[in-house]
C-alpha atoms as a PDB file:
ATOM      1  CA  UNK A   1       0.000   0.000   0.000  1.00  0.00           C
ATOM      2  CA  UNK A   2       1.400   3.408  -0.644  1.00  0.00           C
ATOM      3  CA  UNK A   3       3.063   4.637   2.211  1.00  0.00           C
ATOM      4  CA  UNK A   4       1.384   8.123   1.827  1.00  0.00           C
ATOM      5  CA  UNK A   5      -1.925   7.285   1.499  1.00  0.00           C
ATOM      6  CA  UNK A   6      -1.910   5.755   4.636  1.00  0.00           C
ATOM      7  CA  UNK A   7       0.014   8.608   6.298  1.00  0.00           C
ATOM      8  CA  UNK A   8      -3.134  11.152   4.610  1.00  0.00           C
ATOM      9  CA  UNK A   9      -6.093   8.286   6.023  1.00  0.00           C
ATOM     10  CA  UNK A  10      -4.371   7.762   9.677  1.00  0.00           C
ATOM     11  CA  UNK A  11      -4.261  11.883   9.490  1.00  0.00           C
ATOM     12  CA  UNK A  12      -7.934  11.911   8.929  1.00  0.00           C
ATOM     13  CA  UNK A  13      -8.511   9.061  11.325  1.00  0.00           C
ATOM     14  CA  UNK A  14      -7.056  11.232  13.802  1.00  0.00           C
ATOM     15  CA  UNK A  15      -8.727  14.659  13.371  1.00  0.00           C
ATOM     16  CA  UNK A  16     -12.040  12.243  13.717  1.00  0.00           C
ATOM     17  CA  UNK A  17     -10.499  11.273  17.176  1.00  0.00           C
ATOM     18  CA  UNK A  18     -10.273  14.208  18.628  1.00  0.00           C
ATOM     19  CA  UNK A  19     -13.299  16.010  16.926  1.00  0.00           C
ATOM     20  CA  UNK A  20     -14.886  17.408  19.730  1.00  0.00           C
ATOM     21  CA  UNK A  21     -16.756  19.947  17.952  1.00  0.00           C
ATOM     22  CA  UNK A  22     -18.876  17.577  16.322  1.00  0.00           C
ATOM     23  CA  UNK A  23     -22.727  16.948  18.152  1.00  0.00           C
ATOM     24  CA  UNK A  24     -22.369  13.339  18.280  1.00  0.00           C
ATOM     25  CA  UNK A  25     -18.596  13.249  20.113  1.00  0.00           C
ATOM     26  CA  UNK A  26     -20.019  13.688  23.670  1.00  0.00           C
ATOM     27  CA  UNK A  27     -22.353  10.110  23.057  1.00  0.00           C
ATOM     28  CA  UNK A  28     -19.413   8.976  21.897  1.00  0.00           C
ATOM     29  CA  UNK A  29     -17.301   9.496  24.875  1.00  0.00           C
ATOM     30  CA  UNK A  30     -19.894   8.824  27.402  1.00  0.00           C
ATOM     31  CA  UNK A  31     -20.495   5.465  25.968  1.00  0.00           C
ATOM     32  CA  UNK A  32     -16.638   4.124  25.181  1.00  0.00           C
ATOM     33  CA  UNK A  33     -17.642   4.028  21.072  1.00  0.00           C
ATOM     34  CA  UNK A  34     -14.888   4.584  18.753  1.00  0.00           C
ATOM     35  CA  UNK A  35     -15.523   6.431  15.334  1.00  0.00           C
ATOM     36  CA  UNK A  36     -15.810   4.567  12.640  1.00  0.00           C
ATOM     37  CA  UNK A  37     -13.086   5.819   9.694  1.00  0.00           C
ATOM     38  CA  UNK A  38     -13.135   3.454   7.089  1.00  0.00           C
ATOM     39  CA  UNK A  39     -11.543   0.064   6.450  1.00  0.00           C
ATOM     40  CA  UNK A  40     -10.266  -1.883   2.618  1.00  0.00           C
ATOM     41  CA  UNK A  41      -7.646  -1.413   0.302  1.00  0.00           C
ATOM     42  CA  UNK A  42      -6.413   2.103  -0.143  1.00  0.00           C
ATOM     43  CA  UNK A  43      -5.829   1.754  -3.821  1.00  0.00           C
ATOM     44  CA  UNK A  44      -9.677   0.255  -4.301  1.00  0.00           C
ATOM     45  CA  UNK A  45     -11.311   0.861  -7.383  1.00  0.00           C
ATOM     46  CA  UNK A  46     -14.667   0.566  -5.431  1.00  0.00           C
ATOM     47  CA  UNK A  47     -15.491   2.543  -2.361  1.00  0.00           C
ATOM     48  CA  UNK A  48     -18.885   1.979  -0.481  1.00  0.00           C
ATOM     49  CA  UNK A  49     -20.131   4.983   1.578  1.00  0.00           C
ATOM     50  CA  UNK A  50     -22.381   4.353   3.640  1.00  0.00           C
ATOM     51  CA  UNK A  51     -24.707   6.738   6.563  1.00  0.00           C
ATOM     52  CA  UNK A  52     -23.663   5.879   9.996  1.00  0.00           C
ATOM     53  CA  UNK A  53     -22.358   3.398  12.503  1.00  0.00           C
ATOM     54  CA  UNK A  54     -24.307   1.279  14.412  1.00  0.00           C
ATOM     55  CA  UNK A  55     -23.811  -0.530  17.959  1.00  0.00           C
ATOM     56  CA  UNK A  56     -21.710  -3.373  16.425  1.00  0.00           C
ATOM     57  CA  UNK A  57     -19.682  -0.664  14.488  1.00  0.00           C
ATOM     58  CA  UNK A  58     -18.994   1.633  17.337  1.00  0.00           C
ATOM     59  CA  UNK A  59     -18.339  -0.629  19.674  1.00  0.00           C
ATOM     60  CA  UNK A  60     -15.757  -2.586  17.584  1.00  0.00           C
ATOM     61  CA  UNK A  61     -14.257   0.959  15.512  1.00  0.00           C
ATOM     62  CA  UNK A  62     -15.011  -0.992  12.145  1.00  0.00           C
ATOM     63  CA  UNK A  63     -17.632  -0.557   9.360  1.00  0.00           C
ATOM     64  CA  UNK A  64     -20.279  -3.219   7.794  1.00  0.00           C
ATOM     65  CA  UNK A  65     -19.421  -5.453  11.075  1.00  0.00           C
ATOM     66  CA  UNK A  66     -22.867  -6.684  12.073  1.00  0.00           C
ATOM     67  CA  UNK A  67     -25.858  -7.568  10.457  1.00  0.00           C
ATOM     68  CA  UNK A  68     -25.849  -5.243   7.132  1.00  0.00           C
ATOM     69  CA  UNK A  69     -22.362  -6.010   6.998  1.00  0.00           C
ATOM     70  CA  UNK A  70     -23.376  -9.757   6.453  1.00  0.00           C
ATOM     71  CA  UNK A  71     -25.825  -8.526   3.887  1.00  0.00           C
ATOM     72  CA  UNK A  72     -22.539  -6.729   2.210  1.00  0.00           C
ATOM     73  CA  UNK A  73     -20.424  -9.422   2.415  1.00  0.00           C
ATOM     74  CA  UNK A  74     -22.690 -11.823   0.400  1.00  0.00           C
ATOM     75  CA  UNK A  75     -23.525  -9.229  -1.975  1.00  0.00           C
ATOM     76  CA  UNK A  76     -19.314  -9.247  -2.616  1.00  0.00           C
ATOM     77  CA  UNK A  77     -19.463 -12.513  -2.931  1.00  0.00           C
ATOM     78  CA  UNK A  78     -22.130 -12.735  -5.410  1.00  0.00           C
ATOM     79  CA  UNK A  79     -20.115 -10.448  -7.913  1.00  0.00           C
ATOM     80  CA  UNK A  80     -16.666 -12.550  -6.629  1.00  0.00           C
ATOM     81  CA  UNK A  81     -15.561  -9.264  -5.408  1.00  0.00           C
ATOM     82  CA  UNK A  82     -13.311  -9.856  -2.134  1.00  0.00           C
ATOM     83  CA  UNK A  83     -13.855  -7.367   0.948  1.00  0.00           C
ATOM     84  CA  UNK A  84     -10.334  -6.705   1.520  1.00  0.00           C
ATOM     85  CA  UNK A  85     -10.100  -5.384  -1.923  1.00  0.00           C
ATOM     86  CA  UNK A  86     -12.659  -2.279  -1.773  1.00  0.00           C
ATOM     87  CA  UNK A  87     -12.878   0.108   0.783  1.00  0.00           C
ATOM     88  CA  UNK A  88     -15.770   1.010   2.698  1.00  0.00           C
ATOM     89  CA  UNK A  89     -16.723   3.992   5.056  1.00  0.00           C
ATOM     90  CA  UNK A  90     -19.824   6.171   5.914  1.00  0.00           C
ATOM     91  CA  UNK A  91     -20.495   9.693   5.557  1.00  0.00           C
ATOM     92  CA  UNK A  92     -20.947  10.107   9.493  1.00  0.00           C
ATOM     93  CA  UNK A  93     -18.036   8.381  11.452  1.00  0.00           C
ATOM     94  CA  UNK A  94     -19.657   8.433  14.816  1.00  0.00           C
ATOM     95  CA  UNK A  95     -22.975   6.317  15.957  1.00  0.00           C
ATOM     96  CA  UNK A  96     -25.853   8.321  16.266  1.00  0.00           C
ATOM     97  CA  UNK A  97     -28.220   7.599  19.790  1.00  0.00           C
ATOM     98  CA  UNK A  98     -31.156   4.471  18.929  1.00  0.00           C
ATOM     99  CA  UNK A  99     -29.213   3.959  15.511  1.00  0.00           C
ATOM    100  CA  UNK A 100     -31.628   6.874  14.387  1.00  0.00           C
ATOM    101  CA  UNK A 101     -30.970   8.911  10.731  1.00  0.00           C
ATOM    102  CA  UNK A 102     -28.006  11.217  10.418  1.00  0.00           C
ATOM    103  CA  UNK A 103     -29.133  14.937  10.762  1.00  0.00           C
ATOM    104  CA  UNK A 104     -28.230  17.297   8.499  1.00  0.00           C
ATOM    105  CA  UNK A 105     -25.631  19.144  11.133  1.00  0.00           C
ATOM    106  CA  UNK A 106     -23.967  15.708  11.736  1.00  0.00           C
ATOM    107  CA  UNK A 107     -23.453  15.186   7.966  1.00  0.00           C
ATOM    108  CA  UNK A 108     -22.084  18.813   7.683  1.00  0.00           C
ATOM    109  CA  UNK A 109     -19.491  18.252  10.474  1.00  0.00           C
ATOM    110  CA  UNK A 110     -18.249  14.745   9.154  1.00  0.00           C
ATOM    111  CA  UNK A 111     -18.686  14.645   5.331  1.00  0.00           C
ATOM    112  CA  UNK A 112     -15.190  17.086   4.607  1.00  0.00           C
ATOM    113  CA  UNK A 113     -13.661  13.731   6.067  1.00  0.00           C
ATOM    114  CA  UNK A 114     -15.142  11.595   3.113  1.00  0.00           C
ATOM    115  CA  UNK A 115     -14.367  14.035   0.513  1.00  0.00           C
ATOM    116  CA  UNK A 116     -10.892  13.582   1.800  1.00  0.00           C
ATOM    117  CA  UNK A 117     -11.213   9.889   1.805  1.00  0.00           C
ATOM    118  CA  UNK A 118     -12.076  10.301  -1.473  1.00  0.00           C
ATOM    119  CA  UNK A 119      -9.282  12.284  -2.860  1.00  0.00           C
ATOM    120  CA  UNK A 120      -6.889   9.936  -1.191  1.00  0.00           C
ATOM    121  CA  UNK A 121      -8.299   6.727  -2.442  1.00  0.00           C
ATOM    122  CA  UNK A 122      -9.317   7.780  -5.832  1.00  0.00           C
ATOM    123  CA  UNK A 123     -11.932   5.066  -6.294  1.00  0.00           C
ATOM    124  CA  UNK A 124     -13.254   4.617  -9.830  1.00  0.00           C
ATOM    125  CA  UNK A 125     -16.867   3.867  -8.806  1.00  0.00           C
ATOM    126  CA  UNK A 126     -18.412   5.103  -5.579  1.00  0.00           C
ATOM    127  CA  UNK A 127     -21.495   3.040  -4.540  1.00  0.00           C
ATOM    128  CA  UNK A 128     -23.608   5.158  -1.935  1.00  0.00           C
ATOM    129  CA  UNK A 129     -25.644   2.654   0.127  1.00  0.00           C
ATOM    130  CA  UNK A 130     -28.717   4.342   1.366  1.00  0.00           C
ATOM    131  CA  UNK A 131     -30.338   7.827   0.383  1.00  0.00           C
ATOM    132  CA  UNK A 132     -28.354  10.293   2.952  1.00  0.00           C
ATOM    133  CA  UNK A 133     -24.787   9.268   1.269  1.00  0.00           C
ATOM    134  CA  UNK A 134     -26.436   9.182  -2.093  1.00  0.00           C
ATOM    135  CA  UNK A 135     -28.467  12.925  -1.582  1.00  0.00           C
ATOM    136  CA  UNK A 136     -24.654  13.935  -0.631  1.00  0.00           C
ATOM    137  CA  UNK A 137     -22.513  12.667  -3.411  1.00  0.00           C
ATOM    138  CA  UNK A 138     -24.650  13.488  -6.002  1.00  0.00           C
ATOM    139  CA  UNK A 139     -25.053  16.690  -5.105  1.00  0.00           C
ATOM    140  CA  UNK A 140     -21.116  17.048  -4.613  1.00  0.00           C
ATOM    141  CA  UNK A 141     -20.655  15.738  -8.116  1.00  0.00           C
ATOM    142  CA  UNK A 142     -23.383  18.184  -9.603  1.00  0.00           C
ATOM    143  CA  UNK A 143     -25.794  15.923 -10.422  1.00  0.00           C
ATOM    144  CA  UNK A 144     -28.647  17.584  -7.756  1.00  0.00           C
ATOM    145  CA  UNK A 145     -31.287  17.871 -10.724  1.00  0.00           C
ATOM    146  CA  UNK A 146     -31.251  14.043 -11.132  1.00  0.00           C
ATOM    147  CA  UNK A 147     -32.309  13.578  -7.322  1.00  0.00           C
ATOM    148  CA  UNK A 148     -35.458  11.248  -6.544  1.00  0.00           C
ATOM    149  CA  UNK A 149     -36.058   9.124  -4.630  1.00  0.00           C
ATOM    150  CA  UNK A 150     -33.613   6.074  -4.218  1.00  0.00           C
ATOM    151  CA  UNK A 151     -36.013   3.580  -4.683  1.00  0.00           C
ATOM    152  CA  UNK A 152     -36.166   5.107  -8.590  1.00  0.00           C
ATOM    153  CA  UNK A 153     -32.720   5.542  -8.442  1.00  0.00           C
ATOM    154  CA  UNK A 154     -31.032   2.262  -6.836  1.00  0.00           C
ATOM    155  CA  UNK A 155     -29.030   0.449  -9.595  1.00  0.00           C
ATOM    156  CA  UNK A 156     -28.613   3.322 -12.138  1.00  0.00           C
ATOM    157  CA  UNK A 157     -25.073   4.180 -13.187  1.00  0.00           C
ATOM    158  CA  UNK A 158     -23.891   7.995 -13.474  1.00  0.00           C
ATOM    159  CA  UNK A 159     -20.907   8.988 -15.030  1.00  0.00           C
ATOM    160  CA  UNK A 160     -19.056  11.618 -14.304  1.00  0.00           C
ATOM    161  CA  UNK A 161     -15.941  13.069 -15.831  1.00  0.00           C
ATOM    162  CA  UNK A 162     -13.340  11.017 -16.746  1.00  0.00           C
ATOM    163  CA  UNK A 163     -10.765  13.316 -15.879  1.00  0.00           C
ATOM    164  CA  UNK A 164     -11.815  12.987 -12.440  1.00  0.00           C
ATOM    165  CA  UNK A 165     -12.439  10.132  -9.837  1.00  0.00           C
ATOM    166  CA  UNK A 166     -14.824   8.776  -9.234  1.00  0.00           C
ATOM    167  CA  UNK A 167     -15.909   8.210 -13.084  1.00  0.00           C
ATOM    168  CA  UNK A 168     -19.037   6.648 -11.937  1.00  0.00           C
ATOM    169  CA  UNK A 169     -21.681   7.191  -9.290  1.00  0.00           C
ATOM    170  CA  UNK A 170     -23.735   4.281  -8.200  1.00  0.00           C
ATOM    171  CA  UNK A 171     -26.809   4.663  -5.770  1.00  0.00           C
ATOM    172  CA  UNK A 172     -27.704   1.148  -3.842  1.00  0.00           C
ATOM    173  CA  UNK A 173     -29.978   0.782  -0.806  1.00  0.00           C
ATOM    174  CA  UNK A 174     -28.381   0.389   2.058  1.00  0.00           C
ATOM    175  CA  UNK A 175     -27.904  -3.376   2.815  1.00  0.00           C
ATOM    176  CA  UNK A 176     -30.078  -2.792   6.130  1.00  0.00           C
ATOM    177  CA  UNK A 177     -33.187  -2.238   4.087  1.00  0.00           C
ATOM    178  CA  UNK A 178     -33.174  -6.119   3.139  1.00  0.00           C
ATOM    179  CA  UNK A 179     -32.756  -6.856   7.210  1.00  0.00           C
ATOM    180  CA  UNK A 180     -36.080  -5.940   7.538  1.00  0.00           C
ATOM    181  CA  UNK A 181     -37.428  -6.667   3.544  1.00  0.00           C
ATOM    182  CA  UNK A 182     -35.693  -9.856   2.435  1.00  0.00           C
ATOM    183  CA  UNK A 183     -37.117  -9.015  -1.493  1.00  0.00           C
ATOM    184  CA  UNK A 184     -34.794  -5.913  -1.521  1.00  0.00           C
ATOM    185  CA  UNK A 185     -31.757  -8.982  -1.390  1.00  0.00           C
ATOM    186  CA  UNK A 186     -32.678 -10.218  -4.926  1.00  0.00           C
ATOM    187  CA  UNK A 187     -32.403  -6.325  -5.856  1.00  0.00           C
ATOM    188  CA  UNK A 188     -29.851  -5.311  -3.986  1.00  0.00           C
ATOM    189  CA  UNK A 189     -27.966  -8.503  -5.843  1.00  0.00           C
ATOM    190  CA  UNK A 190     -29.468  -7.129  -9.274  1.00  0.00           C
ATOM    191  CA  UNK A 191     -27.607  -3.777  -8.768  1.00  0.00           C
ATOM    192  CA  UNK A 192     -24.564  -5.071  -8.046  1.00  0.00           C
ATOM    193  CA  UNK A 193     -24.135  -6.882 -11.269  1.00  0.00           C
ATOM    194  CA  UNK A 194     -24.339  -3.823 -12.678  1.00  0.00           C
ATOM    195  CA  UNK A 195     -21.634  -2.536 -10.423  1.00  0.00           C
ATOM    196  CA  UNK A 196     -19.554  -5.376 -11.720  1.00  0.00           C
ATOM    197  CA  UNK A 197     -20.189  -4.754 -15.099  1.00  0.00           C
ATOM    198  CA  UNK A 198     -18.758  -1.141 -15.026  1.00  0.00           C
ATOM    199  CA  UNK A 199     -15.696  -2.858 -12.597  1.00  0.00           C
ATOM    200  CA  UNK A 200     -14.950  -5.107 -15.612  1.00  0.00           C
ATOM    201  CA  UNK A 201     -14.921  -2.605 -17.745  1.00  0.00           C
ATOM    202  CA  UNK A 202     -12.260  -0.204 -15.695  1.00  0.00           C
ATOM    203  CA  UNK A 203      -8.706  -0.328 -17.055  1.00  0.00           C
ATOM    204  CA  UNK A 204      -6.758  -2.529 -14.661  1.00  0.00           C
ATOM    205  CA  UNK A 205      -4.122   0.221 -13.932  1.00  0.00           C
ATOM    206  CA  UNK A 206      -5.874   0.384 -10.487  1.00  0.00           C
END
């Protein structure tokens, strides 16, 4: 792995420690949660982004480790992709109290960190899962007048520039959806053979 990447993501990793301006830093440190950075390859050609730890997440300091991450993990599987060779991370770093929705002031104080993420990793395809990481993204990438819903988005490939990475924007629901809605696995597994379609179709400098 290149040596500064890593220096760049432990740099973010520890700004995120010590972020004690942020609203959700005091549950944090009443509780004994760690944030939740990011975790996978640091050259990926895929990054997942995510919305916001949960229990499992903040207890352990890693993303995707309880039951969406399962969901994740055999969605990789089904498109042969291995975990270790993406990397994944949410727009908000820290768990918010019940496991309830981001707010828009907790997005604002941790999403610099992803664009950051971003720039360091230089994914080829970033694949929001859920709508608070996809409302984000595509409005950071200038594509706010294609907004809907994600249940009319989920699946559909956007391509940006190609002088820039990402080159392609890919809404998905968040894996959690299909905890509680088993059908949304068979479309959640749909979408993602689209993702590996435009992953096949990357040059393999990455």
């Amino acid at each position: 792995m290149d040596d500064l990447k890593t220096k760049q993501l432990k740099e973010i990793r520890d700004e995120v420690l010590t972020l004690s301006t942020s609203p959700l830093y005091a549950f944090r440190k009443e509780h004994g949660y760690f944030p939740v950075i990011g975790q996978g390859n640091h050259d990926a050609s895929i990054m997942f982004v995510g919305e916001a730890p949960g229990k499992n997440e903040a207890m352990s300091g890693k993303p995707f480790c309880g039951a969406a991450g399962k969901i994740l993990d055999e969605l990789l599987a089904s498109i042969k992709v291995e975990r270790d060779s993406v990397y994944i991370t949410n727009i908000v770093k820290d768990r918010p109290p019940q496991n309830r929705d981001p707010l828009p002031e907790e997005i604002a104080a941790y999403a610099p960190f992803l664009t950051r993420q971003i720039a360091v990793i230089q994914p080829s395809i970033i694949a929001t899962l859920g709508r608070f990481s996809m409302t984000y993204l595509m409005e950071q990438y200038g594509l706010q007048d294609e907004l809907q819903p994600i249940s009319a988005l989920h699946g559909h490939v956007f391509e940006l520039s190609s002088s820039q990475n990402p080159h392609y924007l890919i809404p998905l629901y968040h894996p959690a959806a299909a905890i509680y809605n088993r059908s949304l696995i068979n479309i959640l597994k749909k979408d993602m053979i689209t993702l590996a379609h435009i992953y096949a179709s990357l040059p393999q400098e990455h």
